[in-house]
PDB file of N, CA and C in Angstrom:
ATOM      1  N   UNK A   1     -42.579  22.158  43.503  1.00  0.00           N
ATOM      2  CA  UNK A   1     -42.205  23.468  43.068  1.00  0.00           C
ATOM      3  C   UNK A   1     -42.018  23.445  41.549  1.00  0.00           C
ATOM      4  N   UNK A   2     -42.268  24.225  41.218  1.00  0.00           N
ATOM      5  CA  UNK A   2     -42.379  24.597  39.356  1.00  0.00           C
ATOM      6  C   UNK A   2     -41.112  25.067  39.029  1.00  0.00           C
ATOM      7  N   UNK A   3     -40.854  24.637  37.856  1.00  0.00           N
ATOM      8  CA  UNK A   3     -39.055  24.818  37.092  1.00  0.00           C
ATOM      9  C   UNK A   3     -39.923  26.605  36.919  1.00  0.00           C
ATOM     10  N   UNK A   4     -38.727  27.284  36.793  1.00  0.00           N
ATOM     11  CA  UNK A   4     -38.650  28.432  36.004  1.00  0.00           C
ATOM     12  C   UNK A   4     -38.595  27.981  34.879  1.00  0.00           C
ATOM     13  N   UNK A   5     -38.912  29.063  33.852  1.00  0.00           N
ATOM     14  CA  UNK A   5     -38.618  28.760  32.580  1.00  0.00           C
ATOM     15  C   UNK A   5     -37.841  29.545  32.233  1.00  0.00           C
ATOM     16  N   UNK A   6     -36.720  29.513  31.329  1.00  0.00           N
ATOM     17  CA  UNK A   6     -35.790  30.029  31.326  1.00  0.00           C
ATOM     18  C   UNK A   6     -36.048  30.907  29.993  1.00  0.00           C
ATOM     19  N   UNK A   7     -35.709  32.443  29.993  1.00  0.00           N
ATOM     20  CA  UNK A   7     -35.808  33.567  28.945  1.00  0.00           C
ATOM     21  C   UNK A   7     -35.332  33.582  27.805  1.00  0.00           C
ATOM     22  N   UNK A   8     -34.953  33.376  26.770  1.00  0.00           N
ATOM     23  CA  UNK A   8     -34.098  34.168  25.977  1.00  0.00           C
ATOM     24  C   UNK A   8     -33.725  35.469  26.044  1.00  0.00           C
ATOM     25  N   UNK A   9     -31.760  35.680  25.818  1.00  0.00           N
ATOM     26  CA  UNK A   9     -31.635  36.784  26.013  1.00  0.00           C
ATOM     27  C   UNK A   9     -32.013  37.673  25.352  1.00  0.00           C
ATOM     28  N   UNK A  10     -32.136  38.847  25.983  1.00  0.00           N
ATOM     29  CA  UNK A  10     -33.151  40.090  24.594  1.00  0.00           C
ATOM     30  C   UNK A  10     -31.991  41.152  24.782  1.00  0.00           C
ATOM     31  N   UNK A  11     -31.994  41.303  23.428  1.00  0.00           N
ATOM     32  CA  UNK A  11     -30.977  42.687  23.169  1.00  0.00           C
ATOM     33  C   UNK A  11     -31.710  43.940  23.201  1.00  0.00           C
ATOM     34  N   UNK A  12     -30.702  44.975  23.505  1.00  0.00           N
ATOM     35  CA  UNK A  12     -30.981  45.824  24.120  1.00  0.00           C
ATOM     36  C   UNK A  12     -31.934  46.538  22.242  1.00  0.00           C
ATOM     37  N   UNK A  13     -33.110  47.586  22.698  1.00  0.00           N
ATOM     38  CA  UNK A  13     -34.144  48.394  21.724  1.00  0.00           C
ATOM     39  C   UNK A  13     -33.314  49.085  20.984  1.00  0.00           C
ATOM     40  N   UNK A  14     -31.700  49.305  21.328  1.00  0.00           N
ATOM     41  CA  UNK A  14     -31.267  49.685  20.229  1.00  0.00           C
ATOM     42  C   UNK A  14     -30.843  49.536  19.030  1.00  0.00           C
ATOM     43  N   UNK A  15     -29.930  48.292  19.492  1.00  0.00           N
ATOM     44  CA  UNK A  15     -30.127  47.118  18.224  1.00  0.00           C
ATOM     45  C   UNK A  15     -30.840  47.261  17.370  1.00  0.00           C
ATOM     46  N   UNK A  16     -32.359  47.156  17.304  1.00  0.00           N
ATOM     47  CA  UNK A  16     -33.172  47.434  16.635  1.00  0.00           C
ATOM     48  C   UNK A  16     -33.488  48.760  15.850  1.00  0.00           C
ATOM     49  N   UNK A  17     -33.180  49.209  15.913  1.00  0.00           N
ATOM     50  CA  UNK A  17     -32.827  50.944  15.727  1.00  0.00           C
ATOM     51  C   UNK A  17     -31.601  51.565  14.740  1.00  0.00           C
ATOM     52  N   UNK A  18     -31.064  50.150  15.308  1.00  0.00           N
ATOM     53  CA  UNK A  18     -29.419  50.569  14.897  1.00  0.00           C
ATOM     54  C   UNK A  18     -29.696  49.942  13.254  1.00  0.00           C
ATOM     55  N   UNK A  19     -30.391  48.375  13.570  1.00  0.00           N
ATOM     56  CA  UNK A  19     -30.978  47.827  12.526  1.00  0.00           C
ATOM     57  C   UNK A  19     -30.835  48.471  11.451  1.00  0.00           C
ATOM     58  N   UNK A  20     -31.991  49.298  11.396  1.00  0.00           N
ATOM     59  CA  UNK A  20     -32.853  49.964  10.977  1.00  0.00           C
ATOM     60  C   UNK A  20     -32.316  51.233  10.037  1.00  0.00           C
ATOM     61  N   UNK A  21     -31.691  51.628  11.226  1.00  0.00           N
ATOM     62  CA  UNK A  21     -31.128  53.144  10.368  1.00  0.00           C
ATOM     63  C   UNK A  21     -30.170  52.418   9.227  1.00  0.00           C
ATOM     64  N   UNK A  22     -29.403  51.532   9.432  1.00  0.00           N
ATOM     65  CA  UNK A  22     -28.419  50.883   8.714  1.00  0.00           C
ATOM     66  C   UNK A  22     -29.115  50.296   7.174  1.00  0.00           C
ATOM     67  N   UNK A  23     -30.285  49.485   7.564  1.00  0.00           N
ATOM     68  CA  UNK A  23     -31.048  49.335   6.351  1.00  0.00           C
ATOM     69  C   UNK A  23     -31.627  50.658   5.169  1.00  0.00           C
ATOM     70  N   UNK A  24     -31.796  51.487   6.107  1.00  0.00           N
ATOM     71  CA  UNK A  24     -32.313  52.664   5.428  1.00  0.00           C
ATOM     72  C   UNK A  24     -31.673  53.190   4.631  1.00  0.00           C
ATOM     73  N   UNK A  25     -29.973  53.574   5.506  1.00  0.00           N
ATOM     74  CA  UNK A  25     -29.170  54.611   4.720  1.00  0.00           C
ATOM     75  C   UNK A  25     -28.625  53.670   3.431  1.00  0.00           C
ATOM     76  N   UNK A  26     -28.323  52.234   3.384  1.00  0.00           N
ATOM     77  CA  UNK A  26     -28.183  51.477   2.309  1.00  0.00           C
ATOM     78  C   UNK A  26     -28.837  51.088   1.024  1.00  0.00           C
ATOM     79  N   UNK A  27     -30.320  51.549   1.729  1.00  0.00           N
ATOM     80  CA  UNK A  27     -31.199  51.815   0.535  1.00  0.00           C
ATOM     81  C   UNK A  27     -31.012  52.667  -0.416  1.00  0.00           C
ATOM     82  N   UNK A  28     -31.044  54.198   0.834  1.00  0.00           N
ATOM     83  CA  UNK A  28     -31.017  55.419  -0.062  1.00  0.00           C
ATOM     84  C   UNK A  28     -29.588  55.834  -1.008  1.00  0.00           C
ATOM     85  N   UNK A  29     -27.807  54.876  -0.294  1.00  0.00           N
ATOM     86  CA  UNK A  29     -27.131  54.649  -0.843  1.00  0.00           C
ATOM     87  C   UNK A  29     -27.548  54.013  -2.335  1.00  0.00           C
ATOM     88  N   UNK A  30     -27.812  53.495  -2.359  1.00  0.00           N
ATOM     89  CA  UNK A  30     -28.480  52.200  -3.589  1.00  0.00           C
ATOM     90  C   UNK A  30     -29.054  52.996  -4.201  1.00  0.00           C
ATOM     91  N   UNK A  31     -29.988  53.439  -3.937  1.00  0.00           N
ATOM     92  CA  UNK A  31     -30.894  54.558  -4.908  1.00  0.00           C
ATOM     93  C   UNK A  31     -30.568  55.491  -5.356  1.00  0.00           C
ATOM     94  N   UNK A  32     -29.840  55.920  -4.991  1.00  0.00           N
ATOM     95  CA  UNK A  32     -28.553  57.258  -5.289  1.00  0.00           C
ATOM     96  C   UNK A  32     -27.221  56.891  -6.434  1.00  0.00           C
ATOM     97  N   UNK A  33     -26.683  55.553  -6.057  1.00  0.00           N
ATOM     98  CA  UNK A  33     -25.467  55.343  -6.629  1.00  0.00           C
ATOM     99  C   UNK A  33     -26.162  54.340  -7.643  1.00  0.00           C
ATOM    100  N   UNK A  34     -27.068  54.131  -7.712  1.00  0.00           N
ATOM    101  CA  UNK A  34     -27.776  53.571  -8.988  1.00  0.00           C
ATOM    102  C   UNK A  34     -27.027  53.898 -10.714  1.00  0.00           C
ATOM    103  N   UNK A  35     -27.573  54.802 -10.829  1.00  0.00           N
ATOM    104  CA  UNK A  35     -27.226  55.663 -11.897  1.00  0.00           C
ATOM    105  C   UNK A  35     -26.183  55.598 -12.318  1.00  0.00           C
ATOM    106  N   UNK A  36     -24.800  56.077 -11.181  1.00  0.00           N
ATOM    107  CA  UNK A  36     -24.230  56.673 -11.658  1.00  0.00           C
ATOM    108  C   UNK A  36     -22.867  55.625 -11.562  1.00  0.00           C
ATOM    109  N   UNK A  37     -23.285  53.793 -11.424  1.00  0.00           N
ATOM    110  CA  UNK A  37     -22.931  53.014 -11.079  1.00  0.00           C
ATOM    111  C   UNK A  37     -22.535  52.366 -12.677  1.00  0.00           C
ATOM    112  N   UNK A  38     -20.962  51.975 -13.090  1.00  0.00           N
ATOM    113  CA  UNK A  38     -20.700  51.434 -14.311  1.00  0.00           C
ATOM    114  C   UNK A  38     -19.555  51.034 -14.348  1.00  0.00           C
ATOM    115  N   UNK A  39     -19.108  49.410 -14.412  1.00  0.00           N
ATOM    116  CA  UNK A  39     -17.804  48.926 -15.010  1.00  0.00           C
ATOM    117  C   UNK A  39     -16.912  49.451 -15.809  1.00  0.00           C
ATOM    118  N   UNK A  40     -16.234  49.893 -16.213  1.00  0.00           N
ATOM    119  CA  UNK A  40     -14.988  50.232 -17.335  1.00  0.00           C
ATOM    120  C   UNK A  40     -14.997  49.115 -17.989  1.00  0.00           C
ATOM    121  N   UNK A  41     -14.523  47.889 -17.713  1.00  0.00           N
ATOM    122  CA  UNK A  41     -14.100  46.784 -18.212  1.00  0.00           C
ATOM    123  C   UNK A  41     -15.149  45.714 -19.061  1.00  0.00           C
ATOM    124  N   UNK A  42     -16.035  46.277 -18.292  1.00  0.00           N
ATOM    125  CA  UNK A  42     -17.259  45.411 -19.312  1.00  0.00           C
ATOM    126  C   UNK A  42     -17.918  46.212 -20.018  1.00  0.00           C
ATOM    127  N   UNK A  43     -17.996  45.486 -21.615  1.00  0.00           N
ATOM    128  CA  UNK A  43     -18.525  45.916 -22.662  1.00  0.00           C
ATOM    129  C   UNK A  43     -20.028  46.601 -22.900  1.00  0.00           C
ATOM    130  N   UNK A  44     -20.865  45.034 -22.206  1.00  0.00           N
ATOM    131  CA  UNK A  44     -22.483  45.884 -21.984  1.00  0.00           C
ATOM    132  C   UNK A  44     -22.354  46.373 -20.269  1.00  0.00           C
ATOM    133  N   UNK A  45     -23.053  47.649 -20.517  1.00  0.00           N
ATOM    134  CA  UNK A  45     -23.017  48.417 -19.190  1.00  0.00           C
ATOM    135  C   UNK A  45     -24.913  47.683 -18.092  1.00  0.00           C
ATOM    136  N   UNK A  46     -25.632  47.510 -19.070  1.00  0.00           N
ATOM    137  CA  UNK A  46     -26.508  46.841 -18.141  1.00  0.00           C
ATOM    138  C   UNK A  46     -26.315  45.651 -17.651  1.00  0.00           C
ATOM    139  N   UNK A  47     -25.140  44.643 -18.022  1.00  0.00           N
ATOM    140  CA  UNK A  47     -24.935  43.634 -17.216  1.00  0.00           C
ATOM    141  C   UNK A  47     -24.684  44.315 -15.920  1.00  0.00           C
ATOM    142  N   UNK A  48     -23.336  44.912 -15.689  1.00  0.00           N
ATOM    143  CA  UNK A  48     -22.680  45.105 -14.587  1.00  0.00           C
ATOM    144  C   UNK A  48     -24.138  45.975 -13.657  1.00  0.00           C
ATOM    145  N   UNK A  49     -24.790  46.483 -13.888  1.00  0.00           N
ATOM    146  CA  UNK A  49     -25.912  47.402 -13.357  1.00  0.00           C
ATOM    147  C   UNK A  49     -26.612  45.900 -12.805  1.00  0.00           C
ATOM    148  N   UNK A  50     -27.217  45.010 -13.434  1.00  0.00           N
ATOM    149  CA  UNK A  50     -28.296  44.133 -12.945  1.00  0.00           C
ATOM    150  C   UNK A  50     -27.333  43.326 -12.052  1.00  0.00           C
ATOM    151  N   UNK A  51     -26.042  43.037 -11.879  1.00  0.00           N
ATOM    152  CA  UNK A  51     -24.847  42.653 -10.966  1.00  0.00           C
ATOM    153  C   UNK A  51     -25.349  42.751  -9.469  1.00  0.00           C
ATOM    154  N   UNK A  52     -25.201  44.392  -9.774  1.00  0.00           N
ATOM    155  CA  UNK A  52     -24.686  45.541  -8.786  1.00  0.00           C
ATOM    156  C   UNK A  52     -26.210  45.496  -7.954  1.00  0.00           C
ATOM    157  N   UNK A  53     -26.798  45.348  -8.809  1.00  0.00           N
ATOM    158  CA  UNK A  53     -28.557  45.695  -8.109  1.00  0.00           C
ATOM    159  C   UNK A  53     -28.734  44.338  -7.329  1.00  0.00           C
ATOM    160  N   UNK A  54     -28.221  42.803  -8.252  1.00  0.00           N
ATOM    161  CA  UNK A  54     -28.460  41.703  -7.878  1.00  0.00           C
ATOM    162  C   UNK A  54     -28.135  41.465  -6.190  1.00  0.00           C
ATOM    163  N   UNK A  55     -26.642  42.184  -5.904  1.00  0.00           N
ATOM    164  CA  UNK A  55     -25.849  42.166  -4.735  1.00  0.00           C
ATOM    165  C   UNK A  55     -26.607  43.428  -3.533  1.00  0.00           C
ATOM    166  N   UNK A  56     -27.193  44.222  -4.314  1.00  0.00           N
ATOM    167  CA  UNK A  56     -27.393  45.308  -2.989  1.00  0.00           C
ATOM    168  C   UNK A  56     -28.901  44.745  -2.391  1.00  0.00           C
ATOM    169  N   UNK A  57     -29.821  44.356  -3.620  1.00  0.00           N
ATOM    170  CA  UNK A  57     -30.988  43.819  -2.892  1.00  0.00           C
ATOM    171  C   UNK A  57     -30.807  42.697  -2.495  1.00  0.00           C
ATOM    172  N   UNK A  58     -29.931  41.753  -2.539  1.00  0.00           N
ATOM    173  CA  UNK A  58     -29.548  40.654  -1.368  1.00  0.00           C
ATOM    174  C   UNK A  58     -28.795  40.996  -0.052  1.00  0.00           C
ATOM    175  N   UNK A  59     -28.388  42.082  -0.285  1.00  0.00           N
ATOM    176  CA  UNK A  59     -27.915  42.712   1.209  1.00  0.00           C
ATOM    177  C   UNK A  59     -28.840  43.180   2.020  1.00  0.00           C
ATOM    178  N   UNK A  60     -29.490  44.293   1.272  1.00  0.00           N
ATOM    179  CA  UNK A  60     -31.085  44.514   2.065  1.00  0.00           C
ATOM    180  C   UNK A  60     -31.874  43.749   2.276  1.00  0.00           C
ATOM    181  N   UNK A  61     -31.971  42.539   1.749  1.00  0.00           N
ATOM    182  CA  UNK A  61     -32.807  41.405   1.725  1.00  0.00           C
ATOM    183  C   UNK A  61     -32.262  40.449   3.274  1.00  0.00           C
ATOM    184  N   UNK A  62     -30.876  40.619   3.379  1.00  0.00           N
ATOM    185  CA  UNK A  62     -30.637  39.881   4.489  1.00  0.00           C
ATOM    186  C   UNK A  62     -30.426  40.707   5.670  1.00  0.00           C
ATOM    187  N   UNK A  63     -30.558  41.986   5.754  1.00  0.00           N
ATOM    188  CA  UNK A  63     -30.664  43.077   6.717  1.00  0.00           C
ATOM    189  C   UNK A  63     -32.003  43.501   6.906  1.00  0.00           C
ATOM    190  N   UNK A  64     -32.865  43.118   5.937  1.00  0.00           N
ATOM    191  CA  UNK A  64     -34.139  42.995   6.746  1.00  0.00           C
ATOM    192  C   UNK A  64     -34.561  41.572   7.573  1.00  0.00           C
ATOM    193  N   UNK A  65     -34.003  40.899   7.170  1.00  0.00           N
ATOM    194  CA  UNK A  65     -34.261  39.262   7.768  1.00  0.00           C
ATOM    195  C   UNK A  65     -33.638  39.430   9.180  1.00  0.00           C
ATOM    196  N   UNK A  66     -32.558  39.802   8.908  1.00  0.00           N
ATOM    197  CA  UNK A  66     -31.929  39.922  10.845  1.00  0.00           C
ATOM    198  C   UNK A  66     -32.774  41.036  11.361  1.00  0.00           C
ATOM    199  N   UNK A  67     -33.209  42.133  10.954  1.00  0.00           N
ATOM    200  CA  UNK A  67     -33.694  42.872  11.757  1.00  0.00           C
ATOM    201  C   UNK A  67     -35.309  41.988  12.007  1.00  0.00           C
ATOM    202  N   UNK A  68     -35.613  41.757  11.633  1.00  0.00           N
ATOM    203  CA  UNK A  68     -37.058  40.583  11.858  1.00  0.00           C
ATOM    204  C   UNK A  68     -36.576  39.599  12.827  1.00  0.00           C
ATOM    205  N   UNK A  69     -35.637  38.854  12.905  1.00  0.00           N
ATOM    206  CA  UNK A  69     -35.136  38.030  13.718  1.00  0.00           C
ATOM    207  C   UNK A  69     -34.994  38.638  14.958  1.00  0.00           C
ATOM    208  N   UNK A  70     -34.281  39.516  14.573  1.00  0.00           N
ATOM    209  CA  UNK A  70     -34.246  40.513  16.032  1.00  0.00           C
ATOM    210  C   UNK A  70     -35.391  40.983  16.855  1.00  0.00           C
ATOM    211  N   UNK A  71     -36.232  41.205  16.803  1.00  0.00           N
ATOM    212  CA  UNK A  71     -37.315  41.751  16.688  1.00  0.00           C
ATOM    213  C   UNK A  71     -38.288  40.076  17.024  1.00  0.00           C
ATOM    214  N   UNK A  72     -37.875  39.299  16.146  1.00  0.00           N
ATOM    215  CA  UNK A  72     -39.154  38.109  16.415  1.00  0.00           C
ATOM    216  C   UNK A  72     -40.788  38.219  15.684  1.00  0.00           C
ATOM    217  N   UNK A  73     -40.432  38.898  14.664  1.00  0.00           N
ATOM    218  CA  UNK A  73     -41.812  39.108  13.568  1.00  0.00           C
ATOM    219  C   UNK A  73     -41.058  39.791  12.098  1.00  0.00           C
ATOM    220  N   UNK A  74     -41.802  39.749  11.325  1.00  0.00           N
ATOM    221  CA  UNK A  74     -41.255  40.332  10.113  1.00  0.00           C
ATOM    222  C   UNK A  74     -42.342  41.003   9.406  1.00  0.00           C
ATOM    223  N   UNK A  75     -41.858  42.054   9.030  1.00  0.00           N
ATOM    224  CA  UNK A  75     -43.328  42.699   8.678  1.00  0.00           C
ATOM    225  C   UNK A  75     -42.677  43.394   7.518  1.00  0.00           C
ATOM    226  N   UNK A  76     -42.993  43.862   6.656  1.00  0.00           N
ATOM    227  CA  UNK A  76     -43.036  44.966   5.471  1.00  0.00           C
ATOM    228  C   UNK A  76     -43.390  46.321   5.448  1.00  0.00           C
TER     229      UNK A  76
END
């Protein structure tokens, strides 16, 4: 008799969805609060901007990686 092979569990299609919308609205957050985004405390204002950008596209950067993981492909 033949072993089963055993599944990985799969999360439910919403997950994926949920992903998704979450990546999106953080974008359009980002793209929005861009501008109007500026330290008080620091002197040059484009440091704190290339900071701020440095941290949000590593967030999206790792919220697209889990949603690929999730999913099991990564696409653009």
């Amino acid at each position: 008799m033949a072993k089963k092979k055993r599944r990985g569990r799969k999360l439910p299609e919403t997950t994926g969805a949920f992903l998704t919308a979450i990546r999106k609205y953080a974008l359009a957050f980002f793209l929005f609060s861009m501008p109007i985004f500026f330290l008080p405390t620091v002197t040059e204002y484009g440091y704190s901007k290339v900071v701020y950008t440095l941290v949000w596209v590593s967030a999206l950067l790792a919220l697209w990686g889990v949603e690929g993981l999730e999913r099991r492909r990564l696409s653009l």
